[in-house]
C-alpha atoms as a PDB file:
ATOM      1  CA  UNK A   1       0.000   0.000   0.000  1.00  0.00           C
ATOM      2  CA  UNK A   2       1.317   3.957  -0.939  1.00  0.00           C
ATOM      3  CA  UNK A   3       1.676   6.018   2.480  1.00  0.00           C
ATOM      4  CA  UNK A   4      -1.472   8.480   2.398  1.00  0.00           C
ATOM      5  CA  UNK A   5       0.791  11.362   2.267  1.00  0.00           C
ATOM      6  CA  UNK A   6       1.988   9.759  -1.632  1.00  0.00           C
ATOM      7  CA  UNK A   7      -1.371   9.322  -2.116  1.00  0.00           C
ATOM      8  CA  UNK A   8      -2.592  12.750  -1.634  1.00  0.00           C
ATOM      9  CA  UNK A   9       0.494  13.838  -3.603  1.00  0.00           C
ATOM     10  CA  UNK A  10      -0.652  11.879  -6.573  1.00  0.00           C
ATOM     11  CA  UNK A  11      -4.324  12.874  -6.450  1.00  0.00           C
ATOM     12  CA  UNK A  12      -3.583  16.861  -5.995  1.00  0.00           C
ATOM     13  CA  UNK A  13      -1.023  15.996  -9.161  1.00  0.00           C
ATOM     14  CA  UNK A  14      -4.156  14.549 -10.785  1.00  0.00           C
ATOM     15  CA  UNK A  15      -6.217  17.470  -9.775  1.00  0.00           C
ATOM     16  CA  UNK A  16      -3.684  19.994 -11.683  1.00  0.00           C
ATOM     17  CA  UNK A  17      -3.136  18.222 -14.697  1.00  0.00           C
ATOM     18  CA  UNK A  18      -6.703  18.045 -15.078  1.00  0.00           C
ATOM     19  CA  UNK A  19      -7.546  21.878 -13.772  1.00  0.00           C
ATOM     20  CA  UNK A  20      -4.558  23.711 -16.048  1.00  0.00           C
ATOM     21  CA  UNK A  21      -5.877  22.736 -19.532  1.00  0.00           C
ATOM     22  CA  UNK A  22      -9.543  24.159 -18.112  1.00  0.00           C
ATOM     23  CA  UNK A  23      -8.215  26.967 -17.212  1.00  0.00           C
ATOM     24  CA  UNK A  24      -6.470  27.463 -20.358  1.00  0.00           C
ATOM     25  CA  UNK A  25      -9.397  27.623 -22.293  1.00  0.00           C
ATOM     26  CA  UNK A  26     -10.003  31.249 -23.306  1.00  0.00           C
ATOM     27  CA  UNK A  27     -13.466  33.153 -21.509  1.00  0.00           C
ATOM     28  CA  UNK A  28     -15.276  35.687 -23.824  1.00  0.00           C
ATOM     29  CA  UNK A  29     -14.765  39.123 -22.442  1.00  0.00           C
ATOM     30  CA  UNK A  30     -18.115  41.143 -22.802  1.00  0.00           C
ATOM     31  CA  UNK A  31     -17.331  43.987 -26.060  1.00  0.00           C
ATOM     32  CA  UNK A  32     -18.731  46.703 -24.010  1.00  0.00           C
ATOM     33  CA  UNK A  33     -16.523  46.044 -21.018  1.00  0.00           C
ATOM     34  CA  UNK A  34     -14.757  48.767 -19.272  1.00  0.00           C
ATOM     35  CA  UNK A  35     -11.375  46.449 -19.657  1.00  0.00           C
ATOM     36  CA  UNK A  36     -12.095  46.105 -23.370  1.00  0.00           C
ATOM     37  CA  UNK A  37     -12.737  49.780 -24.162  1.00  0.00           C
ATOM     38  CA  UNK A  38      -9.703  50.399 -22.399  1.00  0.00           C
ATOM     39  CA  UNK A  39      -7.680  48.152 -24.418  1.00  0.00           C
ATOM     40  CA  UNK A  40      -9.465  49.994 -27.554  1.00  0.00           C
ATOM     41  CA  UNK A  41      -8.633  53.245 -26.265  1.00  0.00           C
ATOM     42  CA  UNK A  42      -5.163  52.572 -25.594  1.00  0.00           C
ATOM     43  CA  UNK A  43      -5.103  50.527 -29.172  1.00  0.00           C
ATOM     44  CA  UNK A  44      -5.856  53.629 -30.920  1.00  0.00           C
ATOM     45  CA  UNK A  45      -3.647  55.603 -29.053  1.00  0.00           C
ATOM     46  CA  UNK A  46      -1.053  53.337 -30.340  1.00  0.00           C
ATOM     47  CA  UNK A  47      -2.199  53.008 -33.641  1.00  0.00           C
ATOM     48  CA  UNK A  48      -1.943  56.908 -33.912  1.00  0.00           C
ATOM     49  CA  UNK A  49       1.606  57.077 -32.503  1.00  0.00           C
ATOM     50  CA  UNK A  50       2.876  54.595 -34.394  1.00  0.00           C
ATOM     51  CA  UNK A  51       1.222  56.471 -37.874  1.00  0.00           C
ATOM     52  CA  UNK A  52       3.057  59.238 -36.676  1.00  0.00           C
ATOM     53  CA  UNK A  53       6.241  57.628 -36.110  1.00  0.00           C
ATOM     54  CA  UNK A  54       6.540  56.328 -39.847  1.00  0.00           C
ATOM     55  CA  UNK A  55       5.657  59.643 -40.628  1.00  0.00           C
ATOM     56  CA  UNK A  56       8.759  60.812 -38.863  1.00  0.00           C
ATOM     57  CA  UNK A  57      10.877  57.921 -39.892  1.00  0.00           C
ATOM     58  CA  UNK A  58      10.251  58.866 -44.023  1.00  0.00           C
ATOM     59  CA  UNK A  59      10.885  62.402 -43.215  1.00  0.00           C
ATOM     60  CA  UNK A  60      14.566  61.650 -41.818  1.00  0.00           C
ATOM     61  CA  UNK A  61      14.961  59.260 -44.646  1.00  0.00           C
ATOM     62  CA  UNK A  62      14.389  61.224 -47.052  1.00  0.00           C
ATOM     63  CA  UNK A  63      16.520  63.940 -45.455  1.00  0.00           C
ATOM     64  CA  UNK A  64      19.585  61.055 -45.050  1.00  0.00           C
ATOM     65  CA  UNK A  65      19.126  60.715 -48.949  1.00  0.00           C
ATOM     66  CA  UNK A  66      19.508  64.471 -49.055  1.00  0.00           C
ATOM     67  CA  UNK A  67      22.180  64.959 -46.927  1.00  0.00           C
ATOM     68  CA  UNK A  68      24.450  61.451 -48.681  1.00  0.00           C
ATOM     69  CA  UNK A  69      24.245  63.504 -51.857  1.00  0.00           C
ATOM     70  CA  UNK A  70      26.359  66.444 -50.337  1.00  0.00           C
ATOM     71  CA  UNK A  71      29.720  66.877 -50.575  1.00  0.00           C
ATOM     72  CA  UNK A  72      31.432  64.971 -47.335  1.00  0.00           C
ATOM     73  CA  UNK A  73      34.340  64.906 -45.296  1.00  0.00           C
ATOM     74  CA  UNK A  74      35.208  61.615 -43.811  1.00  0.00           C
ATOM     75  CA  UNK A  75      34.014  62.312 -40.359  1.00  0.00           C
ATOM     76  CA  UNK A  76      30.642  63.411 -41.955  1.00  0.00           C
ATOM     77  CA  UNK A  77      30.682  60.614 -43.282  1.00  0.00           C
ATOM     78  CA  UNK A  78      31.161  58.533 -40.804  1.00  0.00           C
ATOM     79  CA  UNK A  79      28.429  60.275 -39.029  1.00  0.00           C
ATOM     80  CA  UNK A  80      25.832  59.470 -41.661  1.00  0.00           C
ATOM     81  CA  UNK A  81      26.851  56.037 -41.595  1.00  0.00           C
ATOM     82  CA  UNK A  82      26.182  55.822 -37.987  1.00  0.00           C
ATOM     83  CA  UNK A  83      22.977  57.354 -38.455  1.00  0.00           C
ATOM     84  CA  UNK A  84      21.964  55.134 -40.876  1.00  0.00           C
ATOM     85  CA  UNK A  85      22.616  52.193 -38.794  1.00  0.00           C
ATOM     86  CA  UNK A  86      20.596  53.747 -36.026  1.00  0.00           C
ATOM     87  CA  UNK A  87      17.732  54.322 -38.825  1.00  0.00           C
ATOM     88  CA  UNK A  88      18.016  50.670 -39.345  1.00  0.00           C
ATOM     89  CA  UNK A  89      17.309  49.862 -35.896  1.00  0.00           C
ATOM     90  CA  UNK A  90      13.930  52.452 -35.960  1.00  0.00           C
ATOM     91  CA  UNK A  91      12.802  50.769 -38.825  1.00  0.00           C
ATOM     92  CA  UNK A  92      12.978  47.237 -36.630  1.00  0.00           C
ATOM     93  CA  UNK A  93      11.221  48.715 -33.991  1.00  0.00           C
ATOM     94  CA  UNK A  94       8.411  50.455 -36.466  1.00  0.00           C
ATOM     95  CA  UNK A  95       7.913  47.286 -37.958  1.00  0.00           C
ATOM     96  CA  UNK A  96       7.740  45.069 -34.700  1.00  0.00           C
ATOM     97  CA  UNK A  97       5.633  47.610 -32.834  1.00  0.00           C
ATOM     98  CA  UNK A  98       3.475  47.509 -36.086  1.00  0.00           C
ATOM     99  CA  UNK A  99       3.151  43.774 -35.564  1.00  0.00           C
ATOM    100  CA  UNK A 100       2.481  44.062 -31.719  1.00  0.00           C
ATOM    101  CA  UNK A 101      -0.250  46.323 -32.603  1.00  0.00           C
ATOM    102  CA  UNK A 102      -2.296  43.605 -35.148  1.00  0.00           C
ATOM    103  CA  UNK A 103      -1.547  41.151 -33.019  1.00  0.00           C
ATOM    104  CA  UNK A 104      -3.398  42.926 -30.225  1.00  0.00           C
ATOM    105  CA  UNK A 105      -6.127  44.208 -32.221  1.00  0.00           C
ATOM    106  CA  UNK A 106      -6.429  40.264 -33.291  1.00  0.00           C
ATOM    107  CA  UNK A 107      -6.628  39.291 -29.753  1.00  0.00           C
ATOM    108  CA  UNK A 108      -9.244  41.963 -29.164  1.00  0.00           C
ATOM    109  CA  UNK A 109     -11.368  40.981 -31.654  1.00  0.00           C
ATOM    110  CA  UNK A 110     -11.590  37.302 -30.824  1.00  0.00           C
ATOM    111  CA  UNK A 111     -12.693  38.148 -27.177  1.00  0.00           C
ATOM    112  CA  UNK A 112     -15.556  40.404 -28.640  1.00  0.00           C
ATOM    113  CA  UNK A 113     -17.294  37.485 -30.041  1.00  0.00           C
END
């Protein structure tokens, strides 16, 4: 015969692989909640920042282009180079933040329903 103390040990083991799976199981979120208009509001927000951001990220491109077509001394040039590595970087970060942003209006829109 187990001990009882095993045998509680294996029943509450049991118990949680049986419980985590239920509770892994997504719960529909009301659309009008106060949590989900948040999460809108705060969506947007983002949305709108981010639009703004590529905004800003074109306009110093297109002033980079401008400014590689200029007449430069080696430090200026390694200064541009720099900045275009730093540009590459933004661009990353537009483009992930661009995907966080889907992703979370995804996940918004499957709780609505």
């Amino acid at each position: 015969m187990m001990p009882r103390w095993k045998q509680m040990a294996t029943v509450m083991l049991f118990g949680l692989l049986l419980a985590v799976p239920a509770g892994l199981i997504p719960h529909p979120v009301a659309a009008d909640s106060p949590d989900v208009q948040a999460a809108r509001t705060a969506l947007d927000a983002a949305r709108k920042a981010q639009q703004q951001a590529e905004s800003d990220y074109q306009a110093l491109a297109a002033h980079m282009d401008a400014v590689k077509r200029m007449q430069l001394d080696d430090m200026e040039k390694a200064l541009v180079k720099g900045t275009d590595q730093t540009g590459a970087v933004v661009k990353t970060l537009l483009v992930t933040n661009k995907q966080l942003i889907d992703a979370l209006d995804a996940v918004l829109k499957m709780q609505s329903k």
